[in-house]
N, C-alpha and C. Protein backbone atom coordinates (compact mmCIF):
# COMPACT_ATOMS: atom_id res chain seq x y z
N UNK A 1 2.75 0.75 -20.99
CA UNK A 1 2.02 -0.50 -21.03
C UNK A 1 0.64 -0.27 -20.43
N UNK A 2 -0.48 -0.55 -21.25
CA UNK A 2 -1.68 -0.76 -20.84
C UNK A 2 -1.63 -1.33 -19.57
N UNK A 3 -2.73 -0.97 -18.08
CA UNK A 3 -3.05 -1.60 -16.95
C UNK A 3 -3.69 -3.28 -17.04
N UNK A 4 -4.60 -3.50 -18.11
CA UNK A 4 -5.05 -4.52 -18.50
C UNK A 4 -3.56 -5.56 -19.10
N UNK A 5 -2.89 -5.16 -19.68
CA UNK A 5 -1.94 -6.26 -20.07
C UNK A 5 -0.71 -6.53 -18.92
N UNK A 6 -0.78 -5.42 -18.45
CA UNK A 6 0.35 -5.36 -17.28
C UNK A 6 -0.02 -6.66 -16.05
N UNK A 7 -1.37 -6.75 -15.89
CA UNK A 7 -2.41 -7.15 -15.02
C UNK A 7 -2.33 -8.65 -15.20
N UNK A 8 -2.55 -9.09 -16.93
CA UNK A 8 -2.80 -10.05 -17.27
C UNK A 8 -1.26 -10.65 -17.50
N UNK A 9 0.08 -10.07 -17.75
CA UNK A 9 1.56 -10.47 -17.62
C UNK A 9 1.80 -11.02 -16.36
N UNK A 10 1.50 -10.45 -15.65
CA UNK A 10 1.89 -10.89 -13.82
C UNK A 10 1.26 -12.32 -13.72
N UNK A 11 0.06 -12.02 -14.13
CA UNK A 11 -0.82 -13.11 -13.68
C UNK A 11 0.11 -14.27 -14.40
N UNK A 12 0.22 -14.26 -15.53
CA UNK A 12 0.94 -15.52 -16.19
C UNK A 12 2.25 -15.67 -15.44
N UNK A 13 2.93 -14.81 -14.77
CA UNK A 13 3.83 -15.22 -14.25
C UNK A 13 4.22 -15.75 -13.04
N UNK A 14 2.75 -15.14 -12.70
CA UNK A 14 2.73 -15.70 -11.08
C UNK A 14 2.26 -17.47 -11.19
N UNK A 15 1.91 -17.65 -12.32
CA UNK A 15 0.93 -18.83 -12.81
C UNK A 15 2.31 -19.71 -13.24
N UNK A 16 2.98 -19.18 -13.97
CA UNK A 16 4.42 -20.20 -14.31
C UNK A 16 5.28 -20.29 -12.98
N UNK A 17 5.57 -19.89 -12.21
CA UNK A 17 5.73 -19.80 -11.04
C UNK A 17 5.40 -21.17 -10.17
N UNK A 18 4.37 -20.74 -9.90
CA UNK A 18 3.59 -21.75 -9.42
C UNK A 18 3.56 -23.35 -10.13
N UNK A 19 3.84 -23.29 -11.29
CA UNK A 19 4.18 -24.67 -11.98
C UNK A 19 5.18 -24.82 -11.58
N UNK A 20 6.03 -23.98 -12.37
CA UNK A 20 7.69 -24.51 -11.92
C UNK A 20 7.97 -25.09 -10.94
N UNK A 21 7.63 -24.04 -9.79
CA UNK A 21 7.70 -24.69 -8.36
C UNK A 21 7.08 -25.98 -7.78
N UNK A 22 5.77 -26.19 -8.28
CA UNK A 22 5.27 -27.58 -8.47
C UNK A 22 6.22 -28.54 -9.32
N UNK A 23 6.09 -28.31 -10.15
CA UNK A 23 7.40 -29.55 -10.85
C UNK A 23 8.57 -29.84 -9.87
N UNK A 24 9.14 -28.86 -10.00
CA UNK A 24 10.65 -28.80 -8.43
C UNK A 24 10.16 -29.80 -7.62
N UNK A 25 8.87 -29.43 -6.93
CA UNK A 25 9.01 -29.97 -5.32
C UNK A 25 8.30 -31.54 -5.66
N UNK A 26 7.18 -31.62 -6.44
CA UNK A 26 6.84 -32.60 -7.30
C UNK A 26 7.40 -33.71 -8.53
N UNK A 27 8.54 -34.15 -8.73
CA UNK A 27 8.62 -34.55 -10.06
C UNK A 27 8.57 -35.94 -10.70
N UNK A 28 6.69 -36.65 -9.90
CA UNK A 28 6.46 -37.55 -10.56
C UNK A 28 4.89 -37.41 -11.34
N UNK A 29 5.32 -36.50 -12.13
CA UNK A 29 4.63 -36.12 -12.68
C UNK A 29 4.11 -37.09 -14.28
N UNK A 30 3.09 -37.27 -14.60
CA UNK A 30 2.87 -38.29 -15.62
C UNK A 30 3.35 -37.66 -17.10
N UNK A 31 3.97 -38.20 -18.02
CA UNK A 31 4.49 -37.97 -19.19
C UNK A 31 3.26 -36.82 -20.06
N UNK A 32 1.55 -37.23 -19.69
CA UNK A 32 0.61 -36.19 -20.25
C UNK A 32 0.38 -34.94 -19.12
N UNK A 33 0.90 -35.17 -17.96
CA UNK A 33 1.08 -33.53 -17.22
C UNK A 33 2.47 -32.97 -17.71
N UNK A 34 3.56 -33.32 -17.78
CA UNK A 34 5.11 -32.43 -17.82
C UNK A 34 4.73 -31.88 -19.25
N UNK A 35 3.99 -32.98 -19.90
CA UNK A 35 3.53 -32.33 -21.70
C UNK A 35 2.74 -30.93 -21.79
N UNK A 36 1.48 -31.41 -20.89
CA UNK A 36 0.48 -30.21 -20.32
C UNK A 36 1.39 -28.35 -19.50
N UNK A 37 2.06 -29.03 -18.84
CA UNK A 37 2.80 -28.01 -18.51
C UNK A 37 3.87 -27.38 -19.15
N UNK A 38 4.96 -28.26 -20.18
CA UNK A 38 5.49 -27.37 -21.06
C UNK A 38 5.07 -27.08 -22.04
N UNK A 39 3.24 -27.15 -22.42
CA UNK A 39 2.84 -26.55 -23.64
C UNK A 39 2.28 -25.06 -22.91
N UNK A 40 1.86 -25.28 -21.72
CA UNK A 40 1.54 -23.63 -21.29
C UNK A 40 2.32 -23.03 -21.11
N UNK A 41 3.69 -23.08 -20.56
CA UNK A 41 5.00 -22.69 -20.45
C UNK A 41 5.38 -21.64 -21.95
N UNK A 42 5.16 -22.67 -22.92
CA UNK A 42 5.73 -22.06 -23.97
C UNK A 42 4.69 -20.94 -24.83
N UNK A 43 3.20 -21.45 -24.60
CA UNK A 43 1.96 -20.71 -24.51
C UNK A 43 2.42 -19.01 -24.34
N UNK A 44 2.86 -19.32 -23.04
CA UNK A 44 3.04 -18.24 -22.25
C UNK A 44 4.29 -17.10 -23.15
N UNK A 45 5.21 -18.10 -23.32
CA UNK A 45 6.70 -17.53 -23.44
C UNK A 45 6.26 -16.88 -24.85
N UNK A 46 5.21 -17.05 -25.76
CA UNK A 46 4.56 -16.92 -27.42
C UNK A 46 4.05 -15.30 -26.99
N UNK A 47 3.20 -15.47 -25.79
CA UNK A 47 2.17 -14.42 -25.85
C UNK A 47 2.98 -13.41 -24.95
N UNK A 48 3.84 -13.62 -24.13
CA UNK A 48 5.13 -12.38 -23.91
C UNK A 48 6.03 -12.14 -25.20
N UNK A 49 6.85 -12.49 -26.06
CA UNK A 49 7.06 -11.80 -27.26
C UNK A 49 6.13 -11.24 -27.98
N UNK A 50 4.44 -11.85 -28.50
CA UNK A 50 4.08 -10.99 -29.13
C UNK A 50 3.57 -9.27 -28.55
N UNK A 51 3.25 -9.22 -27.03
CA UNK A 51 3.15 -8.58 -26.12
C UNK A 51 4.53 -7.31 -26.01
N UNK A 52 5.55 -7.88 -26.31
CA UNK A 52 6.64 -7.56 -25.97
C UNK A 52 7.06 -6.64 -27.54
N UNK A 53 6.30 -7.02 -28.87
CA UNK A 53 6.54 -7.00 -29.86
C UNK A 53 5.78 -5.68 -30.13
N UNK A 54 4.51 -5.79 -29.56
CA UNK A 54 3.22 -4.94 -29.69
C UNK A 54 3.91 -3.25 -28.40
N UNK A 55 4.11 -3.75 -27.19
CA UNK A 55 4.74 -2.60 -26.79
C UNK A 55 5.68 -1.77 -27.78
N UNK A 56 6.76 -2.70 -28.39
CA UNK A 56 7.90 -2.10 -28.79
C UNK A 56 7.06 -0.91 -29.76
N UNK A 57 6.39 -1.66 -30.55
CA UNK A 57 5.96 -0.90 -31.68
C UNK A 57 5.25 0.22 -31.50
N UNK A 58 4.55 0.24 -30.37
CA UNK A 58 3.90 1.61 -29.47
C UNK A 58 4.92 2.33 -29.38
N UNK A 59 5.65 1.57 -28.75
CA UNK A 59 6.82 3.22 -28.08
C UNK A 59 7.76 3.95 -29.28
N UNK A 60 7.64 3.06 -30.49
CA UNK A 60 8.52 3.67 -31.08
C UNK A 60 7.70 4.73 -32.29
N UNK A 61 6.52 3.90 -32.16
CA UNK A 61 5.05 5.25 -32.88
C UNK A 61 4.94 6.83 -31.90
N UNK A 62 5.10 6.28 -30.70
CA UNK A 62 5.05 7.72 -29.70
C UNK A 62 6.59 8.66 -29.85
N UNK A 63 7.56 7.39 -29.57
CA UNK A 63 8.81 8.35 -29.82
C UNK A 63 8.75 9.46 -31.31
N UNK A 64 8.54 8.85 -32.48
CA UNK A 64 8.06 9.72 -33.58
C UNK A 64 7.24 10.81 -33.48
N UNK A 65 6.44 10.45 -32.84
CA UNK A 65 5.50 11.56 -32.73
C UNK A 65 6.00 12.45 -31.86
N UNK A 66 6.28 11.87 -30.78
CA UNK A 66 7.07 13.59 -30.08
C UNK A 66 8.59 13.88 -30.50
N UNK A 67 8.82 13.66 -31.63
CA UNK A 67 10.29 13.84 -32.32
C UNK A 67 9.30 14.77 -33.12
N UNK A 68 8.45 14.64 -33.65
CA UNK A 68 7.54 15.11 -34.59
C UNK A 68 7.48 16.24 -34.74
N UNK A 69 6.20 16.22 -33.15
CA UNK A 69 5.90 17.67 -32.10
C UNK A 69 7.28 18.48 -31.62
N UNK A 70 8.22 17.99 -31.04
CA UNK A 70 9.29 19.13 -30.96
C UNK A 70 9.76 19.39 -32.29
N UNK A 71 9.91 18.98 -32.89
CA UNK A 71 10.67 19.68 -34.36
C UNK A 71 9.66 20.33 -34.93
N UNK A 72 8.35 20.50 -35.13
CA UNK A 72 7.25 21.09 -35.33
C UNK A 72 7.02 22.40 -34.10
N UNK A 73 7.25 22.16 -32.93
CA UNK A 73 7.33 23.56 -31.71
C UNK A 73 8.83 24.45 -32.11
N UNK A 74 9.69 23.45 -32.51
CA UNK A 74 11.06 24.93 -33.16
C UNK A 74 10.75 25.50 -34.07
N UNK A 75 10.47 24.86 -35.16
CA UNK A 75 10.11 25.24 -36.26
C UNK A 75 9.63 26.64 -35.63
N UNK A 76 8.40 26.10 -34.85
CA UNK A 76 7.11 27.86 -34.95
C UNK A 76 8.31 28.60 -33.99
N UNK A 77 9.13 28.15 -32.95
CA UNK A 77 9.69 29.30 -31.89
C UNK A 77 10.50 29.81 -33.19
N UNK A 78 11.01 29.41 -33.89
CA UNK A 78 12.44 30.00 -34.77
C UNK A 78 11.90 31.03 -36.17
N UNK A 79 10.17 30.48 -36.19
CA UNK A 79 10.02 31.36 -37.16
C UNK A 79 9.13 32.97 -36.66
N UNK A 80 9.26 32.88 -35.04
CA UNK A 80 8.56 33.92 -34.44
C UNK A 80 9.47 35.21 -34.28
């Protein structure tokens, strides 16, 4: 995982966090804040799957590639 997305994940979570826990200790909250807050909530929960979607697809481009590279390094040891 990139330092920049790793950076910017926390942050959202430290940020839902901090709502949640506001709602908990808070809950007279007006019908256009609980709205406000479960649209960032879910904001959030959108941009961790696609995040989550975008890693996967990295690791499984790298796994290939060094499946790649070792079957490409026997190849040359076996034909030496």
């Amino acid at each position: 995982m990139k330092e920049d997305n790793a950076e910017s994940i926390c942050s959202m979570l430290e940020m839902n966090k901090m709502i949640t826990d506001i709602n908990i200790e808070n809950n007279n909250f007006t019908f256009d804040q609980n709205y406000r807050i479960i649209s960032y909530l879910r904001r959030n929960k959108k941009i961790w799957i696609e995040q989550a979607e975008h890693e996967k697809a990295e690791n499984e481009k790298m796994e290939k590639e060094e499946n790649y590279m070792h079957t490409y390094l026997m190849s040359v040891e076996s034909s030496m």
